[in-house]
Protein backbone atom coordinates (compact mmCIF):
# COMPACT_ATOMS: atom_id res chain seq x y z
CA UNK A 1 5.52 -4.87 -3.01
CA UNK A 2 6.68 -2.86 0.48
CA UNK A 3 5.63 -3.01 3.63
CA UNK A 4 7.27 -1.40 6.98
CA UNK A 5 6.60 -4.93 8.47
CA UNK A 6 4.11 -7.43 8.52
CA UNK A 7 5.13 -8.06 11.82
CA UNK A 8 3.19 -4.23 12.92
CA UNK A 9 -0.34 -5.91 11.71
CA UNK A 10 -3.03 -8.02 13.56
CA UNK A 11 -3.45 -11.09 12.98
CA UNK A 12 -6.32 -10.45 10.44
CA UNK A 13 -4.94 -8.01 8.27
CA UNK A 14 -1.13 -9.92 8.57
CA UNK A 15 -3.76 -13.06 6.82
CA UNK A 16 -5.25 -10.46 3.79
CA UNK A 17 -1.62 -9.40 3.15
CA UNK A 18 -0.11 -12.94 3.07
CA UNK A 19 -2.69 -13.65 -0.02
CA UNK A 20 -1.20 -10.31 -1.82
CA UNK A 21 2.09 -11.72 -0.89
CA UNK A 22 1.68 -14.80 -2.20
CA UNK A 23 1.26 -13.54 -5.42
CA UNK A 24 3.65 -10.77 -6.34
CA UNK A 25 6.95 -11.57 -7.61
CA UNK A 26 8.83 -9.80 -4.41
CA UNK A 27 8.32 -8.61 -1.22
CA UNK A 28 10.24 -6.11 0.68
CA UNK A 29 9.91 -4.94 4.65
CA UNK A 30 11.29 -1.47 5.43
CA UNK A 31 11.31 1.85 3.13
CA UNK A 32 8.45 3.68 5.23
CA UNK A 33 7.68 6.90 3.19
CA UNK A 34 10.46 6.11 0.28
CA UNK A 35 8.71 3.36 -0.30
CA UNK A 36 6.26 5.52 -1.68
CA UNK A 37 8.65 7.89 -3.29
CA UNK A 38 9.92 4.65 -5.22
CA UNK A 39 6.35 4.24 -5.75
CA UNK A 40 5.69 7.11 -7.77
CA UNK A 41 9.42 6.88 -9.31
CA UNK A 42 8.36 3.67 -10.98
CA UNK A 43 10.49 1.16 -9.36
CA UNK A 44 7.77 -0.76 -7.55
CA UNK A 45 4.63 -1.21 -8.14
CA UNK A 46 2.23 -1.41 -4.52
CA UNK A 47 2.90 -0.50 -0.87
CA UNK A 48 0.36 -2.22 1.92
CA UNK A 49 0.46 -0.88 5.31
CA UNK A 50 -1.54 -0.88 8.02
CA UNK A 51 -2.73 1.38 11.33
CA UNK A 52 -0.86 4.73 9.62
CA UNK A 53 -2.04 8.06 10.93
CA UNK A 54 -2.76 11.01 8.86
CA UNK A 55 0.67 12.43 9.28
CA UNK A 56 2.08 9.02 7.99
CA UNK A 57 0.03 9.31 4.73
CA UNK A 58 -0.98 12.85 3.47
CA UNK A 59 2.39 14.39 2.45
CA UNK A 60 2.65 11.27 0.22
CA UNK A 61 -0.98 10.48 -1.52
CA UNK A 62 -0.19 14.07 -3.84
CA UNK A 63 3.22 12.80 -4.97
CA UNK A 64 2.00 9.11 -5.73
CA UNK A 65 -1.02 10.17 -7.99
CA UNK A 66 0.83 13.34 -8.99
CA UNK A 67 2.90 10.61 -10.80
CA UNK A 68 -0.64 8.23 -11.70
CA UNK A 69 -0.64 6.68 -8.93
CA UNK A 70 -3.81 5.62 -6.80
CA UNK A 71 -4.01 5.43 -3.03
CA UNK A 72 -6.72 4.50 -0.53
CA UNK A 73 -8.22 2.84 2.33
CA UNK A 74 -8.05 -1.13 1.73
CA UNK A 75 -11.82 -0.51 1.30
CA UNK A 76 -11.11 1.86 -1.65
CA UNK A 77 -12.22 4.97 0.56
CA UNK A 78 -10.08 8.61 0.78
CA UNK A 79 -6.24 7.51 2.67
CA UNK A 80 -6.18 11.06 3.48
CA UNK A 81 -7.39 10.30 7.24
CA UNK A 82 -4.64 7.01 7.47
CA UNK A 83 -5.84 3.40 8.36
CA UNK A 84 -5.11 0.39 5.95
CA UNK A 85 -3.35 1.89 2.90
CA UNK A 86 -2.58 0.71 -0.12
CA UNK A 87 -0.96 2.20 -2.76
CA UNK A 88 -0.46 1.33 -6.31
CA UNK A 89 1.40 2.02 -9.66
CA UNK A 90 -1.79 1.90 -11.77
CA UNK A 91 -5.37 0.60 -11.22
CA UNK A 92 -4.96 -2.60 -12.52
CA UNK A 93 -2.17 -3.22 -9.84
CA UNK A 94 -4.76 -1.30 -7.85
CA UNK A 95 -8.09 -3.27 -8.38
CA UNK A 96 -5.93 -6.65 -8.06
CA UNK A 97 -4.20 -6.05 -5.21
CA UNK A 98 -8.10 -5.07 -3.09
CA UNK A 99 -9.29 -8.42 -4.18
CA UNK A 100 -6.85 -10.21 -2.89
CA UNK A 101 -7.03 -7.89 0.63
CA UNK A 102 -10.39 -7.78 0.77
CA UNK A 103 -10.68 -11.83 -0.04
């Protein structure tokens, strides 16, 4: 899993994504949009951010599910407008990692 930081959420959300951290195998801070590039590559398999504007988040939602991919809101609405994103590899990863975010 990436993140740009954990450090750049509140207190609330920086709880939710401690669960999802505590249960993937690895966790790495930095990356901001290759992250998502790797994403879609295969090499990882979720990104979790938080407070990202539309400009942070649009160019990249077409290449993740271009490659099968699935991004949204942490409440499973359209990213396309920013906020809590996640994005995943596949909807299992998907489905797992909302569970765990949305507790």
């Amino acid at each position: 899993m990436f993140t740009t930081s954990p450090l750049l959420m509140n207190t609330e959300d920086r709880t939710a994504f401690g669960r999802v951290e505590d249960a993937v195998r690895l966790t790495r801070y930095g990356g901001d949009c290759y992250s998502y590039c790797m994403l879609a590559a295969g090499h990882l398999d979720l990104v979790i951010e938080t407070d990202l504007k539309p400009y942070d988040i649009a160019a990249l939602i077409p290449i993740v599910t271009g490659a099968g991919g699935i991004v949204t809101t942490w409440e499973g609405k359209p990213a396309q407008n920013g906020g809590r994103i996640i994005a995943a590899g596949d909807a299992r990863v998907h489905e797992a990692a909302m569970k765990l975010l949305n507790g």
